[in-house]
C-alpha atoms as a PDB file:
ATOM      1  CA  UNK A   1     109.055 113.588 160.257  1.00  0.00           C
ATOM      2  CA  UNK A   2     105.579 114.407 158.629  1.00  0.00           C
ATOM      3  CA  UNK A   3     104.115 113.107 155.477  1.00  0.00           C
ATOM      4  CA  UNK A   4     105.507 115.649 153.673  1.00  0.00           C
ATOM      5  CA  UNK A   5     108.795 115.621 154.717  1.00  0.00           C
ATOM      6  CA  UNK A   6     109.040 112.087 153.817  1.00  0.00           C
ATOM      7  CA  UNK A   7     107.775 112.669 150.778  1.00  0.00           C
ATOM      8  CA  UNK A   8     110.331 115.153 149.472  1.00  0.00           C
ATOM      9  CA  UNK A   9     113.044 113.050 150.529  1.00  0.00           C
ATOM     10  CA  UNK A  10     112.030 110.125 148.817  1.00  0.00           C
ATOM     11  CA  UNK A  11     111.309 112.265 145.864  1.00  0.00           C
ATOM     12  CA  UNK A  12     115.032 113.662 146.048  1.00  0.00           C
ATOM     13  CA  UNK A  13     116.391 109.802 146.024  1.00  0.00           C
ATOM     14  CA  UNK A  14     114.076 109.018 142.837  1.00  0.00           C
ATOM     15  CA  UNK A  15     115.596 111.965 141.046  1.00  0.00           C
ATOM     16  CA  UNK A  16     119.202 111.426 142.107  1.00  0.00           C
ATOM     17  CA  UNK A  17     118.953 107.937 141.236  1.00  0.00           C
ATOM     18  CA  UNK A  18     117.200 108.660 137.542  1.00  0.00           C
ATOM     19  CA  UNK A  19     120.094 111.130 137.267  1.00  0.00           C
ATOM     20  CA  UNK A  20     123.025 108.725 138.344  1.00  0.00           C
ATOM     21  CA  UNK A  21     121.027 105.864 135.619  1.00  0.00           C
ATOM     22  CA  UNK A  22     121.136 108.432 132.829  1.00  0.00           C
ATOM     23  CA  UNK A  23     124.566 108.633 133.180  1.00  0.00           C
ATOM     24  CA  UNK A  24     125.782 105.130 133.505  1.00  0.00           C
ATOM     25  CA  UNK A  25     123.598 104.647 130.346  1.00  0.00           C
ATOM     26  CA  UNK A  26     125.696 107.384 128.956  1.00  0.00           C
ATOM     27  CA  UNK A  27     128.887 105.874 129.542  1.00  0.00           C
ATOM     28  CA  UNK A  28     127.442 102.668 127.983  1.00  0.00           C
ATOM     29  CA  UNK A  29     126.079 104.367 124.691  1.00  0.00           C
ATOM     30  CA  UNK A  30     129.913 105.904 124.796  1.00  0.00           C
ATOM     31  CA  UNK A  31     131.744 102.934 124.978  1.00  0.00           C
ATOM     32  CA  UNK A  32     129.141 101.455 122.089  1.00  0.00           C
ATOM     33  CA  UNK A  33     130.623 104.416 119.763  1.00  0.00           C
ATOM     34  CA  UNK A  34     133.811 104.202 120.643  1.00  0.00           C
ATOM     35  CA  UNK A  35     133.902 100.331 119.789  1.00  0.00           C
ATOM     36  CA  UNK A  36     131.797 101.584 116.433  1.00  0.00           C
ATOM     37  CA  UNK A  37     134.156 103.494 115.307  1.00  0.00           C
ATOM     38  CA  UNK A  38     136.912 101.445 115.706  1.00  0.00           C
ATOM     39  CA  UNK A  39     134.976  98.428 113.929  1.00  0.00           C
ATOM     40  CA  UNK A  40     134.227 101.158 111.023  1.00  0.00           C
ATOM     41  CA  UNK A  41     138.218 102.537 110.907  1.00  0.00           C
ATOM     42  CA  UNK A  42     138.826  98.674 110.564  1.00  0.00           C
ATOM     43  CA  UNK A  43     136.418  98.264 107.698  1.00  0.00           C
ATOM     44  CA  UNK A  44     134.247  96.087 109.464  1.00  0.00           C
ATOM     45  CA  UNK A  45     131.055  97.642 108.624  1.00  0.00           C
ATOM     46  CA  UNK A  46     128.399  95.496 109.778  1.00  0.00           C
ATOM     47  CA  UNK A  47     129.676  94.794 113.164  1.00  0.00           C
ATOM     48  CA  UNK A  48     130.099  98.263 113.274  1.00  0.00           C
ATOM     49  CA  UNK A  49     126.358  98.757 112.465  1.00  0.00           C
ATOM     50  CA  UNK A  50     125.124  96.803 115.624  1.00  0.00           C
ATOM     51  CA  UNK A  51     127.227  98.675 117.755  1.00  0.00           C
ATOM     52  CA  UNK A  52     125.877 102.477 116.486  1.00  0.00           C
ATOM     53  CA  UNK A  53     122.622 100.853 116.925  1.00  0.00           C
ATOM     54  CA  UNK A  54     123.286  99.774 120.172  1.00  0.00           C
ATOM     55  CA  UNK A  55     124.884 103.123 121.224  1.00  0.00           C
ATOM     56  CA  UNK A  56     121.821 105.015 120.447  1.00  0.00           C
ATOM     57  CA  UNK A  57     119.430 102.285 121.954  1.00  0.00           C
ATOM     58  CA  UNK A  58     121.250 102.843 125.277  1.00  0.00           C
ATOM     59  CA  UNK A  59     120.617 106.298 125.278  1.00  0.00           C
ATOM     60  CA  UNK A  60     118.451 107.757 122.398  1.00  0.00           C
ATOM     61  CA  UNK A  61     118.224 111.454 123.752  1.00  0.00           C
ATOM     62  CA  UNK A  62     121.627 111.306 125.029  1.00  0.00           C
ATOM     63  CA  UNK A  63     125.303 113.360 123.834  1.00  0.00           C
ATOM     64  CA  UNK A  64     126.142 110.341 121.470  1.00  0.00           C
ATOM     65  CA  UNK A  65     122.817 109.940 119.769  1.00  0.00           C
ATOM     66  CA  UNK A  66     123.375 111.921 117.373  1.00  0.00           C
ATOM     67  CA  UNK A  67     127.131 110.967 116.402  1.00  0.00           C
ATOM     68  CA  UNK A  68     126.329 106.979 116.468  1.00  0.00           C
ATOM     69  CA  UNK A  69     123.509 108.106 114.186  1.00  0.00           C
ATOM     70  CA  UNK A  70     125.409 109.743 111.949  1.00  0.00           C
ATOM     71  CA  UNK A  71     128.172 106.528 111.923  1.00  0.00           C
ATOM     72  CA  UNK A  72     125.423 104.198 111.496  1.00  0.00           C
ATOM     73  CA  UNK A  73     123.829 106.000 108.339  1.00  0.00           C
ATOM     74  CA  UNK A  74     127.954 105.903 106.752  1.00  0.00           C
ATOM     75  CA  UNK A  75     128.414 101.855 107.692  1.00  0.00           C
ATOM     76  CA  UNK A  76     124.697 101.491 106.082  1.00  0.00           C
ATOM     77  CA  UNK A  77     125.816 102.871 103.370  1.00  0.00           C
ATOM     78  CA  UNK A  78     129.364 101.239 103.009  1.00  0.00           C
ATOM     79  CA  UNK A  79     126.870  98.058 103.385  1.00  0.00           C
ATOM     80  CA  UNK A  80     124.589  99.330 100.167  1.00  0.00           C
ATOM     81  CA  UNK A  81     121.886  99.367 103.148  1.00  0.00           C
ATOM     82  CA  UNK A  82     120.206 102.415 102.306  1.00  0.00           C
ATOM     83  CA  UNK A  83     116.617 101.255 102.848  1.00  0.00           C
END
């Protein structure tokens, strides 16, 4: 196998295993909303807070960004965070 051979290949294992990360941090910033919300349906806003925060940490440009950002923004201001 030449240089450039092996070079491709190892390139195709980087990508699939950037791909495969991306979506275990995925799952994790899923699981962080899920257990958001269900802090926020119980009223317990702060806890609920961390958890948005954490949901969007895990995976900032990812499907649930945007929803655990809009969650965290309504517990912030059930809190009277708004700063």
């Amino acid at each position: 196998m030449d240089f450039f051979a092996t070079s491709a290949v190892n390139a195709d294992l980087m990508f699939s295993a950037t791909i495969q990360q991306q979506s275990q941090l995925d799952e994790l910033s899923n699981r962080a909303l899920t257990n958001g919300i269900d802090l926020y349906t119980n009223k317990r806003y702060k806890e609920a807070a961390k958890e948005f925060q954490r949901a969007v940490g895990l995976s900032p440009q990812g499907q649930y960004a945007a929803d655990a950002s809009n969650y965290m923004a309504q517990a912030f201001l059930k809190l009277d965070k708004t700063e």
